[in-house]
PDB file of N, CA and C in Angstrom:
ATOM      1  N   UNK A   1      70.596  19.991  -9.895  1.00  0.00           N
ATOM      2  CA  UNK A   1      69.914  18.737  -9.628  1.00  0.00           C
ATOM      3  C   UNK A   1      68.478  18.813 -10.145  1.00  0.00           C
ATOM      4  N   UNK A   2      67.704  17.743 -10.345  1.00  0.00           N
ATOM      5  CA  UNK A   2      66.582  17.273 -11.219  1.00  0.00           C
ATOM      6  C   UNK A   2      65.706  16.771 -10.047  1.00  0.00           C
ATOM      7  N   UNK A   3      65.197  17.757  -9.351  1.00  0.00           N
ATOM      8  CA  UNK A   3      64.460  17.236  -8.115  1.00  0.00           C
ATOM      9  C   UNK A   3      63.076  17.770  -8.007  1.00  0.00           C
ATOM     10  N   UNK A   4      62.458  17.077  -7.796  1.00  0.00           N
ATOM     11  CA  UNK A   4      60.745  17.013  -7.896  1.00  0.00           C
ATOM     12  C   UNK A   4      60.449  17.341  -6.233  1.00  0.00           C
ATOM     13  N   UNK A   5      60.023  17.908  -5.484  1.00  0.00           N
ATOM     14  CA  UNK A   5      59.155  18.201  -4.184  1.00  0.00           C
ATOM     15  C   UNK A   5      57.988  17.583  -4.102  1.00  0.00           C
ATOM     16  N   UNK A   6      57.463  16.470  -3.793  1.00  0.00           N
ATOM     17  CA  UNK A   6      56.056  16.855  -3.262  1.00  0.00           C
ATOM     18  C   UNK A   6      55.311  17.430  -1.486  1.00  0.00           C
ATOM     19  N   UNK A   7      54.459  17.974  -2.150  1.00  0.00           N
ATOM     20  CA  UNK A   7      54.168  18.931  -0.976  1.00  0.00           C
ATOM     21  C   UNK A   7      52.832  18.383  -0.163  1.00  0.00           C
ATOM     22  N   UNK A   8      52.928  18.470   1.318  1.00  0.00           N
ATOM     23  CA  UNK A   8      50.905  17.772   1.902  1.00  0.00           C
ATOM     24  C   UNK A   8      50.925  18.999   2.412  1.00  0.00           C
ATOM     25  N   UNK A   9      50.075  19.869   3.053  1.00  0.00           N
ATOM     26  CA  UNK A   9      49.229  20.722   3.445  1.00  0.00           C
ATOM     27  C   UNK A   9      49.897  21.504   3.173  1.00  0.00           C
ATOM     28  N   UNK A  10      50.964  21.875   2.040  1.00  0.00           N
ATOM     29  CA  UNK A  10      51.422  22.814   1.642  1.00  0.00           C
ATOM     30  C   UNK A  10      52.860  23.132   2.290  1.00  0.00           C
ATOM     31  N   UNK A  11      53.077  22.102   2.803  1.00  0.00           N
ATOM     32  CA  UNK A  11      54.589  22.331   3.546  1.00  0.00           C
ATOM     33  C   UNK A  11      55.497  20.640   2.439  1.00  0.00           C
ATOM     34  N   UNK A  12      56.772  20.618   2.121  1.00  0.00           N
ATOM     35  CA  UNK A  12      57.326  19.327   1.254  1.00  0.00           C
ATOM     36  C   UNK A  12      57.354  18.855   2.640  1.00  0.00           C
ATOM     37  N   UNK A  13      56.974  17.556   1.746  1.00  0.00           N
ATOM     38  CA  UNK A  13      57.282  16.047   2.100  1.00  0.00           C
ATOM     39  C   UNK A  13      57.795  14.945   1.917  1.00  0.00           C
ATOM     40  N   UNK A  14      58.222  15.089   0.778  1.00  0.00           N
ATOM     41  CA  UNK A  14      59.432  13.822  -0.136  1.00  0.00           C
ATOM     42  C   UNK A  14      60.319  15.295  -1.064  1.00  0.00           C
ATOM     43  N   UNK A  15      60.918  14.859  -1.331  1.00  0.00           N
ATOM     44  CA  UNK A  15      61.737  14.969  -2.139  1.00  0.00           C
ATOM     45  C   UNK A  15      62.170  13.381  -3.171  1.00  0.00           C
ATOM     46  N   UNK A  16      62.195  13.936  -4.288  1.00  0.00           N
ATOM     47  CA  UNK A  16      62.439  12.650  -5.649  1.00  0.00           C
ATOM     48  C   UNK A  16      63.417  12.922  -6.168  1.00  0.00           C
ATOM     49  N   UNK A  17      64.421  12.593  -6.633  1.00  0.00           N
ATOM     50  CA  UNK A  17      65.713  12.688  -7.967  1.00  0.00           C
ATOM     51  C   UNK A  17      66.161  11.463  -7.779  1.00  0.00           C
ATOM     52  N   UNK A  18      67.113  11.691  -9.403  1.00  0.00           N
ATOM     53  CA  UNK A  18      67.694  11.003 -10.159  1.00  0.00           C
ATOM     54  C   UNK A  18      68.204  10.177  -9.246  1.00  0.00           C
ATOM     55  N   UNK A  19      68.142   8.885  -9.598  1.00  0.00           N
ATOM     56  CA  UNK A  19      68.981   7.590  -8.592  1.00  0.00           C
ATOM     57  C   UNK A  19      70.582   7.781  -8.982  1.00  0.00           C
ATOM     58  N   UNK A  20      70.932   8.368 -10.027  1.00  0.00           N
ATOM     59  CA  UNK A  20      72.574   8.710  -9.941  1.00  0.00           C
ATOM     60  C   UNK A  20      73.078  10.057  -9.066  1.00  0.00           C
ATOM     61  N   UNK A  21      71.889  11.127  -9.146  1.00  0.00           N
ATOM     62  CA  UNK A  21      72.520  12.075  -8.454  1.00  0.00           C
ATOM     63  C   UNK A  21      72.153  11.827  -6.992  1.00  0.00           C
ATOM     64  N   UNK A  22      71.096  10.758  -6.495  1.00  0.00           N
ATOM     65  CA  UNK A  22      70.816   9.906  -5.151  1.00  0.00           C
ATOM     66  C   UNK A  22      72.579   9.667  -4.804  1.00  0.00           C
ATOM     67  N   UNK A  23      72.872   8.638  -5.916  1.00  0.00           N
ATOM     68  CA  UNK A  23      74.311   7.823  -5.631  1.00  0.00           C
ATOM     69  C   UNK A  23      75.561   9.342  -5.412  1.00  0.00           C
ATOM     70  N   UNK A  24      75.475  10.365  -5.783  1.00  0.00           N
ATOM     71  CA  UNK A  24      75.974  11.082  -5.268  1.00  0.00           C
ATOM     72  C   UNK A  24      76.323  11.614  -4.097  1.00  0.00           C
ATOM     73  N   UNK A  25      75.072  11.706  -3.670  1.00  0.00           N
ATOM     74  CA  UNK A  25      75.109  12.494  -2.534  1.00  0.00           C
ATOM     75  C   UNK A  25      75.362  11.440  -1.161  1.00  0.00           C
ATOM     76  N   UNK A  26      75.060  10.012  -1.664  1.00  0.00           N
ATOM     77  CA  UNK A  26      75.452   9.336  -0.848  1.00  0.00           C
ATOM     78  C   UNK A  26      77.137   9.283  -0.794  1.00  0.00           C
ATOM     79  N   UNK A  27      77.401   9.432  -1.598  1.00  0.00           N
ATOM     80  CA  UNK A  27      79.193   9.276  -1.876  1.00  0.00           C
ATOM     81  C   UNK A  27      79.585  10.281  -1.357  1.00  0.00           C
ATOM     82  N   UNK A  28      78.794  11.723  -1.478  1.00  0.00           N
ATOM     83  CA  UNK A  28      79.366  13.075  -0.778  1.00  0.00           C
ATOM     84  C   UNK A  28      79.124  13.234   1.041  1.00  0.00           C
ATOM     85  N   UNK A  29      78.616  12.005   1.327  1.00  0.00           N
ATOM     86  CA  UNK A  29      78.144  12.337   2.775  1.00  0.00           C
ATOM     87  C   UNK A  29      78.766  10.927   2.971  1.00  0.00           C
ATOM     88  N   UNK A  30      79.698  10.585   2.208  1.00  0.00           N
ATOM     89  CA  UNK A  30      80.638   8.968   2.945  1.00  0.00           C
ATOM     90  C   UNK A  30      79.755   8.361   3.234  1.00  0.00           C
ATOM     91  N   UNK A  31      78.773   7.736   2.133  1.00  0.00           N
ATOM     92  CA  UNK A  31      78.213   6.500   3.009  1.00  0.00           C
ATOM     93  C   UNK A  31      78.165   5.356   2.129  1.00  0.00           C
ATOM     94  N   UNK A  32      78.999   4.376   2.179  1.00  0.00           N
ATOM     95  CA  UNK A  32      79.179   3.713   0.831  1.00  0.00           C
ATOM     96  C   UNK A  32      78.071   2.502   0.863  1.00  0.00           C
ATOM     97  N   UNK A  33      77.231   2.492   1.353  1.00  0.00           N
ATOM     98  CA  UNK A  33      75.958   1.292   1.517  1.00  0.00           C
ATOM     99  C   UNK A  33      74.800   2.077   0.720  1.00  0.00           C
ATOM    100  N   UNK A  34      74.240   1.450  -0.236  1.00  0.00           N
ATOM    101  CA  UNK A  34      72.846   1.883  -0.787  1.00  0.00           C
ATOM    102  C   UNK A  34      72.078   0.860  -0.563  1.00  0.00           C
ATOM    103  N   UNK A  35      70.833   1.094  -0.446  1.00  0.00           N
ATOM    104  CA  UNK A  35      69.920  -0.280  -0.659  1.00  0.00           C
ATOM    105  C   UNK A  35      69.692  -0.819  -2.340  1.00  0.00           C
ATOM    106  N   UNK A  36      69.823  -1.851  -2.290  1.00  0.00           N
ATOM    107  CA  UNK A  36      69.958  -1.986  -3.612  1.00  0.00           C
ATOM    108  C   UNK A  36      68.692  -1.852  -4.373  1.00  0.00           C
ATOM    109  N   UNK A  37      69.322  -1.430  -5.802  1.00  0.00           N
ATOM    110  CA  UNK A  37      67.792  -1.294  -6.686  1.00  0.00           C
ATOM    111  C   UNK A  37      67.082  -2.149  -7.624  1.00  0.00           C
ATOM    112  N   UNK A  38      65.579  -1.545  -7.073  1.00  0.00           N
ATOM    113  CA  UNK A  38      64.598  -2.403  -7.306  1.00  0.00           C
ATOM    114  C   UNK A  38      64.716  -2.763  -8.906  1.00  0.00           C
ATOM    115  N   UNK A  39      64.252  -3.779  -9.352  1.00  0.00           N
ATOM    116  CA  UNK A  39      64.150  -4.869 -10.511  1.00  0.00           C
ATOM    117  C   UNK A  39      63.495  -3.909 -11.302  1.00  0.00           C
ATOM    118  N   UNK A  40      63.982  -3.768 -12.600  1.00  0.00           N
ATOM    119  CA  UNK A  40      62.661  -2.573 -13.128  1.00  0.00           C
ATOM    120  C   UNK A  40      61.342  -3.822 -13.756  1.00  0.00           C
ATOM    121  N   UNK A  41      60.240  -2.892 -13.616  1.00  0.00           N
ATOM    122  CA  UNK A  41      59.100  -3.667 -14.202  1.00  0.00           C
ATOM    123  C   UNK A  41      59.079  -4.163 -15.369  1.00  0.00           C
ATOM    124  N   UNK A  42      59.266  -5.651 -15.631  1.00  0.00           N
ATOM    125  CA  UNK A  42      58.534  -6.114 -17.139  1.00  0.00           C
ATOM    126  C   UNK A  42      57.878  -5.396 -18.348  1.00  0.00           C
ATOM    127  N   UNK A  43      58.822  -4.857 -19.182  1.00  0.00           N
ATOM    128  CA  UNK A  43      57.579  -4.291 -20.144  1.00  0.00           C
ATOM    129  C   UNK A  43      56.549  -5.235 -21.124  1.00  0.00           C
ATOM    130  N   UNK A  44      55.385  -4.650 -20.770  1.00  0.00           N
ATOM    131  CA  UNK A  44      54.189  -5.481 -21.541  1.00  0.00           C
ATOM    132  C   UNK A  44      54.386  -5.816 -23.145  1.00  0.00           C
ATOM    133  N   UNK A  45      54.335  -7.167 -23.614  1.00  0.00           N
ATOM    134  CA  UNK A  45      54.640  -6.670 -24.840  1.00  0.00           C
ATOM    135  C   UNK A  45      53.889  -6.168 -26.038  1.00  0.00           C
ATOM    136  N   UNK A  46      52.513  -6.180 -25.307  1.00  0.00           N
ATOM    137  CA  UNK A  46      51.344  -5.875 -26.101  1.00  0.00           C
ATOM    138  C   UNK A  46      50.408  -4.432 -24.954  1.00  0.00           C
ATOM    139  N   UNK A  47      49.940  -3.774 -25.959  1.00  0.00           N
ATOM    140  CA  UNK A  47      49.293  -3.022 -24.899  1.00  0.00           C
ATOM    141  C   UNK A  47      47.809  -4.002 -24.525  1.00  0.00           C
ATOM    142  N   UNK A  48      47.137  -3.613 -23.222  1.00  0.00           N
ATOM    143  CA  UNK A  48      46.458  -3.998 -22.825  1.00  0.00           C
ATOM    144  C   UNK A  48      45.207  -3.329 -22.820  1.00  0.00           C
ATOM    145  N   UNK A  49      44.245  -3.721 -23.953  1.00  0.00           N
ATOM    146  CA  UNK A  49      42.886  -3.321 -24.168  1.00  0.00           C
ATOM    147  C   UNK A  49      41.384  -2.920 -22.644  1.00  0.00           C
ATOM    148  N   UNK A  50      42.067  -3.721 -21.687  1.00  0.00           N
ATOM    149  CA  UNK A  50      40.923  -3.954 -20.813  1.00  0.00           C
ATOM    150  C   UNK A  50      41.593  -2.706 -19.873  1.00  0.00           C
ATOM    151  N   UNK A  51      43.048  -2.004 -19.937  1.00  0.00           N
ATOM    152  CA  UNK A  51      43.112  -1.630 -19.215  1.00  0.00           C
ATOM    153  C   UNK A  51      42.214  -0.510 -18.656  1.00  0.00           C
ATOM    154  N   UNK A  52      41.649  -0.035 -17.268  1.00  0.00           N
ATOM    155  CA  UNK A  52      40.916   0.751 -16.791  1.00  0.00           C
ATOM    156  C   UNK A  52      41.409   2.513 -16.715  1.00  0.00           C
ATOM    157  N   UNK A  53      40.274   3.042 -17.018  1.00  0.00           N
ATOM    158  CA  UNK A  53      40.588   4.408 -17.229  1.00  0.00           C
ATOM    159  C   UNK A  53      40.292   5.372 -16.150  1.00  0.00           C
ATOM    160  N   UNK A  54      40.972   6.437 -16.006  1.00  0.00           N
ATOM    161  CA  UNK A  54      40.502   7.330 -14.588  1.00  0.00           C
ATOM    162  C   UNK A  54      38.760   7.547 -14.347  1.00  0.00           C
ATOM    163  N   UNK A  55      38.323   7.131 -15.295  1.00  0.00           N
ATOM    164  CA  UNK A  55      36.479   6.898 -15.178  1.00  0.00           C
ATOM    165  C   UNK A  55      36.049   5.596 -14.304  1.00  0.00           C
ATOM    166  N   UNK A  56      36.980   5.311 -13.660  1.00  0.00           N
ATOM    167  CA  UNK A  56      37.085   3.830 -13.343  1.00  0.00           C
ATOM    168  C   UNK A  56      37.264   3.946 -11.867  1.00  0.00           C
ATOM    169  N   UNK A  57      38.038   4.977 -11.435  1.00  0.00           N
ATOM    170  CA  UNK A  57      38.606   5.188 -10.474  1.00  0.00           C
ATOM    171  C   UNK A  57      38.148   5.281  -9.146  1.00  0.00           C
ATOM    172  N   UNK A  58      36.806   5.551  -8.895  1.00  0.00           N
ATOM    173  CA  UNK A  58      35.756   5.385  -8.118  1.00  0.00           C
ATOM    174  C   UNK A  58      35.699   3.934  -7.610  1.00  0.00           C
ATOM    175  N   UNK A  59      35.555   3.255  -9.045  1.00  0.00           N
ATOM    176  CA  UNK A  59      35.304   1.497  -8.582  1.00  0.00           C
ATOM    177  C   UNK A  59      36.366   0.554  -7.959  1.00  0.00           C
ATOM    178  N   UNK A  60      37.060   1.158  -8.575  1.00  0.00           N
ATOM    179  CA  UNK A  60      38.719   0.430  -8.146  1.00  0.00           C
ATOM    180  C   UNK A  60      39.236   0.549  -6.771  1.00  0.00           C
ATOM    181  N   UNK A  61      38.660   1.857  -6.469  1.00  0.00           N
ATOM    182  CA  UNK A  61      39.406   2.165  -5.195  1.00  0.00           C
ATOM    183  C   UNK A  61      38.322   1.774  -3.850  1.00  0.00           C
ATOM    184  N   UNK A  62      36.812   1.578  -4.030  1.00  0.00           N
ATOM    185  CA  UNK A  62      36.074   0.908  -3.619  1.00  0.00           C
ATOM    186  C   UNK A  62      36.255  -0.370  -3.350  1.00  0.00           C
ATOM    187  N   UNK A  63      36.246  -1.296  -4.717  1.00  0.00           N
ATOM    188  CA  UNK A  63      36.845  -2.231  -4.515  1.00  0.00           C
ATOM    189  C   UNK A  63      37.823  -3.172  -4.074  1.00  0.00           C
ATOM    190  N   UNK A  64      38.968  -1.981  -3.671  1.00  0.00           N
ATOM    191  CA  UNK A  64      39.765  -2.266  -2.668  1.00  0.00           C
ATOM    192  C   UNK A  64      39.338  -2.381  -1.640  1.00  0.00           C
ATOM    193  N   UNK A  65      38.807  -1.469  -0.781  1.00  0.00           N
ATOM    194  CA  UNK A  65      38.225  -1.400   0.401  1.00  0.00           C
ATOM    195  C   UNK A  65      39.044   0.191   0.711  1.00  0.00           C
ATOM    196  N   UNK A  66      39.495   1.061  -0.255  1.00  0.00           N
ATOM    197  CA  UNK A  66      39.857   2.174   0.403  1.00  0.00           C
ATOM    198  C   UNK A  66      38.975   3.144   0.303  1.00  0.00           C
ATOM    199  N   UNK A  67      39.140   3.913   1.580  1.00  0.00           N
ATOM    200  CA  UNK A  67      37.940   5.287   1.941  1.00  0.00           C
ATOM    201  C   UNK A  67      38.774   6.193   1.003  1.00  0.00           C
ATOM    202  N   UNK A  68      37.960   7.122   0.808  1.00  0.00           N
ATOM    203  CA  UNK A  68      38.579   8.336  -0.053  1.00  0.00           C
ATOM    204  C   UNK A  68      39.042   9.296   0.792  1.00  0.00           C
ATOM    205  N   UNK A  69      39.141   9.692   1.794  1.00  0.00           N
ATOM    206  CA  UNK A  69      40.191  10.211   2.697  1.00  0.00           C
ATOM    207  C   UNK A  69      41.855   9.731   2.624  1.00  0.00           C
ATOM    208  N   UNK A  70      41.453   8.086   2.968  1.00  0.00           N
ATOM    209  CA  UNK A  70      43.123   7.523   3.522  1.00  0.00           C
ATOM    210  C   UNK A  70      43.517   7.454   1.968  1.00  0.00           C
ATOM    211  N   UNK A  71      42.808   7.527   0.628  1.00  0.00           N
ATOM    212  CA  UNK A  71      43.788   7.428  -0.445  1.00  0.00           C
ATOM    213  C   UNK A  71      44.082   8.786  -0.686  1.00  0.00           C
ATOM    214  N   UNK A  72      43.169   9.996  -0.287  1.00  0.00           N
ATOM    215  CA  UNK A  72      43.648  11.311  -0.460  1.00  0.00           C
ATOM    216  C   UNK A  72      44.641  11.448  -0.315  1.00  0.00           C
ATOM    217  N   UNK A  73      45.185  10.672   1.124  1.00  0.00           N
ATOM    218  CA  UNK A  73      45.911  11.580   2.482  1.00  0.00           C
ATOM    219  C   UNK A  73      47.278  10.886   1.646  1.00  0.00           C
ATOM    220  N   UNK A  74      46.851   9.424   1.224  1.00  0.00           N
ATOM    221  CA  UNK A  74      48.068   9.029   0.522  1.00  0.00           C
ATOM    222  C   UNK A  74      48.716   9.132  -0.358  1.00  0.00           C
ATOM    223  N   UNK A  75      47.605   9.605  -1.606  1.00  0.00           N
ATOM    224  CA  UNK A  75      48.632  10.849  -2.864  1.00  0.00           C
ATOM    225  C   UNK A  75      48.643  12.107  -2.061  1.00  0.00           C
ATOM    226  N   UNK A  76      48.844  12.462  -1.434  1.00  0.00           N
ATOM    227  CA  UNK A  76      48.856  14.008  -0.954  1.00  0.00           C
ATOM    228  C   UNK A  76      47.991  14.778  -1.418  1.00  0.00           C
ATOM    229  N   UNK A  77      46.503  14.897  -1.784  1.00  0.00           N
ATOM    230  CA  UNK A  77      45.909  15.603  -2.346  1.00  0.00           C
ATOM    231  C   UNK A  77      44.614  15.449  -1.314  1.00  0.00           C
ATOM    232  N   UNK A  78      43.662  16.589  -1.147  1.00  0.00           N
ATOM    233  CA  UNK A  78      42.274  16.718  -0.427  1.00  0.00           C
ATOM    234  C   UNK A  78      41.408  15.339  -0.811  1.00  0.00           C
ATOM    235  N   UNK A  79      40.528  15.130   0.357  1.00  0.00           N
ATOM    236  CA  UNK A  79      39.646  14.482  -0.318  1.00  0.00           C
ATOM    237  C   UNK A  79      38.750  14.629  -1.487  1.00  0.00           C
ATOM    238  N   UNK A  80      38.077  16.133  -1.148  1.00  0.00           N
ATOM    239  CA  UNK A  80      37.370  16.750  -2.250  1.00  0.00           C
ATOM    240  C   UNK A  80      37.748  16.909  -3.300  1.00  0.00           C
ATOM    241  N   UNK A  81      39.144  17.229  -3.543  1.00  0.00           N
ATOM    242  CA  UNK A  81      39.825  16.650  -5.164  1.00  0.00           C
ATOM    243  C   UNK A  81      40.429  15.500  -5.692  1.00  0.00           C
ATOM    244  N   UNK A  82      40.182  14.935  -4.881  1.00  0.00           N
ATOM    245  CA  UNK A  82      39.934  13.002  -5.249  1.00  0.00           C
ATOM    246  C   UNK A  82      38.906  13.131  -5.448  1.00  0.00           C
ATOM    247  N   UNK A  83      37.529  14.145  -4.860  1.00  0.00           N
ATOM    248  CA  UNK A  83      36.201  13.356  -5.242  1.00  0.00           C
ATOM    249  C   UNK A  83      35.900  13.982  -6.776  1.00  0.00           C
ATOM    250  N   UNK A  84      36.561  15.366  -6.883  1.00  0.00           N
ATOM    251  CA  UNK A  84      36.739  15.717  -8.045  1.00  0.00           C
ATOM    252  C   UNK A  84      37.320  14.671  -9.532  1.00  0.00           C
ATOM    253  N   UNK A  85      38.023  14.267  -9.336  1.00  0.00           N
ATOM    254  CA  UNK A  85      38.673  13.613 -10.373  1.00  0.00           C
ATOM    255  C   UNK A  85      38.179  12.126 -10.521  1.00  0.00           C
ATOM    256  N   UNK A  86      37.744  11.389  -9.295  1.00  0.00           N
ATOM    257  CA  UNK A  86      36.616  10.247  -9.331  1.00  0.00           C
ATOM    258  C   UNK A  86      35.197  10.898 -10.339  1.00  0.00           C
ATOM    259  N   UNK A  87      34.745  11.732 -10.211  1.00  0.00           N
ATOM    260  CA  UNK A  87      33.810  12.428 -10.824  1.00  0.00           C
ATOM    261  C   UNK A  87      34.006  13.090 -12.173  1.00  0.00           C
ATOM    262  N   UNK A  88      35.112  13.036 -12.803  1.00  0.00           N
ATOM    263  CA  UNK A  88      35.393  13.619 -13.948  1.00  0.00           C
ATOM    264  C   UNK A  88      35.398  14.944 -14.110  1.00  0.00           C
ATOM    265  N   UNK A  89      34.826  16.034 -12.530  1.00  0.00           N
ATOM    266  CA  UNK A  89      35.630  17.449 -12.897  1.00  0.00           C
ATOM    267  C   UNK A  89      36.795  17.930 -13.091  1.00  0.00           C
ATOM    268  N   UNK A  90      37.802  17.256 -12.777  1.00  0.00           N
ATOM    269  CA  UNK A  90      39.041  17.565 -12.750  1.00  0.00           C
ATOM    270  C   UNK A  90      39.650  16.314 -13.155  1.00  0.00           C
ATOM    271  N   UNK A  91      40.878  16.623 -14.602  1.00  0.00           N
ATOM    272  CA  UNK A  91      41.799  15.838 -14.519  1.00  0.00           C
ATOM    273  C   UNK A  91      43.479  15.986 -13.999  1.00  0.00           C
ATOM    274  N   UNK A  92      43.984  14.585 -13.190  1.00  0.00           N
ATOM    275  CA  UNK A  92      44.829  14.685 -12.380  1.00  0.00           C
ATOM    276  C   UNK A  92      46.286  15.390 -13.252  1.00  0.00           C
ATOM    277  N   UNK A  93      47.501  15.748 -12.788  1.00  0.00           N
ATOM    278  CA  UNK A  93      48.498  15.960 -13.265  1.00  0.00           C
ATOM    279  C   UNK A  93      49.051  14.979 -13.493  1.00  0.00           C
ATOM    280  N   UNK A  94      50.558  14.220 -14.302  1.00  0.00           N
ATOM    281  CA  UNK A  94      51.007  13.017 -14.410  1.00  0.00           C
ATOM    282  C   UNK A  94      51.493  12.813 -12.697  1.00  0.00           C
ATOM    283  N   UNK A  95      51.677  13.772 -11.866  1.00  0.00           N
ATOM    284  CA  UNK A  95      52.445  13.221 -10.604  1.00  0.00           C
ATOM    285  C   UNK A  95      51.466  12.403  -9.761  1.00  0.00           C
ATOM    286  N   UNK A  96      49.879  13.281 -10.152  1.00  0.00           N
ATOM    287  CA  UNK A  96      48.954  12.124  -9.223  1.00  0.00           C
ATOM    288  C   UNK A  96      48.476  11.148  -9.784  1.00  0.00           C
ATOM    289  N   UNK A  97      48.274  11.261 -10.907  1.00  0.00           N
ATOM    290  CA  UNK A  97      48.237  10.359 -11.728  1.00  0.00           C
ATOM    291  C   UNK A  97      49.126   9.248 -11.372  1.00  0.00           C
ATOM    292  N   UNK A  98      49.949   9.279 -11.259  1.00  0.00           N
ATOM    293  CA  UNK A  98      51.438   8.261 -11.033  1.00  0.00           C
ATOM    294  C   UNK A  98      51.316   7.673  -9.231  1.00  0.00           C
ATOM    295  N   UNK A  99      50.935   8.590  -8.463  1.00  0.00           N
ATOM    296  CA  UNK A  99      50.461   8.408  -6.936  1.00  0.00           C
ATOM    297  C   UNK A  99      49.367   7.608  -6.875  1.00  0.00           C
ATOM    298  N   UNK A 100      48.215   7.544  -7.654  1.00  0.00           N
ATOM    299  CA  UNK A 100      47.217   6.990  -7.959  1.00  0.00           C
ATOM    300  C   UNK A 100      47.491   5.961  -8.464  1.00  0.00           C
ATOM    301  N   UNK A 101      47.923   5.338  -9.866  1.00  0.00           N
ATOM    302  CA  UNK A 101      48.326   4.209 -10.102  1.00  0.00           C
ATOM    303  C   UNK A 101      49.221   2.992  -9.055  1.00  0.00           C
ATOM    304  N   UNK A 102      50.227   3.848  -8.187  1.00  0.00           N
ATOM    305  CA  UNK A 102      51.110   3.110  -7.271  1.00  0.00           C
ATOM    306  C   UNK A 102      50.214   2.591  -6.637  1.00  0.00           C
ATOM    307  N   UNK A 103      49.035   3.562  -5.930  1.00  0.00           N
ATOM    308  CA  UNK A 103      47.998   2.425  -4.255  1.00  0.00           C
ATOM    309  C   UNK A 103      47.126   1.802  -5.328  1.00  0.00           C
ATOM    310  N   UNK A 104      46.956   2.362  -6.588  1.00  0.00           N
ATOM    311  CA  UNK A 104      45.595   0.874  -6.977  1.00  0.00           C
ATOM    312  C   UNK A 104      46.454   0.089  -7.839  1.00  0.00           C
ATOM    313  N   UNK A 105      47.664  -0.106  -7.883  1.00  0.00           N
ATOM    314  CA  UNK A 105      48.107  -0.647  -8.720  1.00  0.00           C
ATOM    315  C   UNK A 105      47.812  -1.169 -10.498  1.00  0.00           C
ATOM    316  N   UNK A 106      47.825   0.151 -10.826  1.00  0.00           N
ATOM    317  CA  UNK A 106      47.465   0.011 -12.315  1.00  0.00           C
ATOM    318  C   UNK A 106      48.339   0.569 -13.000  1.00  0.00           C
ATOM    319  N   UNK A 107      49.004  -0.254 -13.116  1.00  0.00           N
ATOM    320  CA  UNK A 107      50.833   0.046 -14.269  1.00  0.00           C
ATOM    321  C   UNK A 107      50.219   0.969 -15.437  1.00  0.00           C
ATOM    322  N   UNK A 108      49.327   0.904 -16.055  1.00  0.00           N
ATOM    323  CA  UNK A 108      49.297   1.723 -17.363  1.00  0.00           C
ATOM    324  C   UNK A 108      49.125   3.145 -17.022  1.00  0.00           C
ATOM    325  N   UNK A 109      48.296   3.581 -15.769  1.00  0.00           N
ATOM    326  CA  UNK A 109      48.273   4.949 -15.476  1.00  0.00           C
ATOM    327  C   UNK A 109      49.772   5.594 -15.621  1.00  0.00           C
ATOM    328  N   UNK A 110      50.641   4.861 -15.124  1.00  0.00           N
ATOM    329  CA  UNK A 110      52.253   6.085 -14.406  1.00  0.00           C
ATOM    330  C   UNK A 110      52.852   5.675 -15.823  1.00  0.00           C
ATOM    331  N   UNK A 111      52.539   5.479 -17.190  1.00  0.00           N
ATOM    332  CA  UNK A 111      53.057   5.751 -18.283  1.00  0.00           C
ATOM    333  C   UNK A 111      52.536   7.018 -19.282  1.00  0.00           C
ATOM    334  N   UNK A 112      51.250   7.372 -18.719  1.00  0.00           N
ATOM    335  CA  UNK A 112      50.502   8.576 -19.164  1.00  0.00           C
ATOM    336  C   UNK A 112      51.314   9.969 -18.922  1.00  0.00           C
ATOM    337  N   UNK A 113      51.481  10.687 -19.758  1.00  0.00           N
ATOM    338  CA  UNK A 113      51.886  11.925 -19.554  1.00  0.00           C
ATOM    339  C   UNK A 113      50.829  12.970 -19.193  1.00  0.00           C
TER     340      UNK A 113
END
């Protein structure tokens, strides 16, 4: 299986895979109800020039009204390395990267490798 862990204080907390080997295991544990799946997103048909870059990331998430704790706590990562990567010492991996795009909602981040 093709399964991703993510981990918070160092113990997993999700587990991710494939939505067919998902449909598996639901079939192997008799449960013939899935929730059905989500619509995939619109692809853009132009790229988008204005889109905002992790240099940005400070403002965006301000501008929400989120503290840098509760978005830490919500990609699974410290505050202090959110404040890292708001700050440009550190750049994120594609997984936070992708965690990050989901709460500020910025579709072009979770296409970055």
């Amino acid at each position: 299986m093709d399964i991703q862990i993510i981990a918070r204080d160092g113990e997993p907390e999700y587990a991710v895979l494939p939505w067919a080997q998902y449909q598996a295991l639901l079939k192997a544990a008799g449960i013939n109800e899935a929730p059905s799946r989500p619509a995939p997103a619109p692809l853009a048909t132009s790229p988008d020039p204005i889109l905002p870059g992790l240099d940005q990331l400070r403002s965006l998430r301000e501008g929400k009204g989120i503290a840098i704790e509760a978005l830490a706590r919500t990609v699974g990562i410290s505050p202090s390395y959110l404040a890292m990567i708001e700050s440009g010492e550190r750049l994120p991996d594609a997984a936070i990267r992708r965690s990050l795009a989901w709460e500020l909602t910025v579709p072009g981040w979770r296409d970055e490798s």
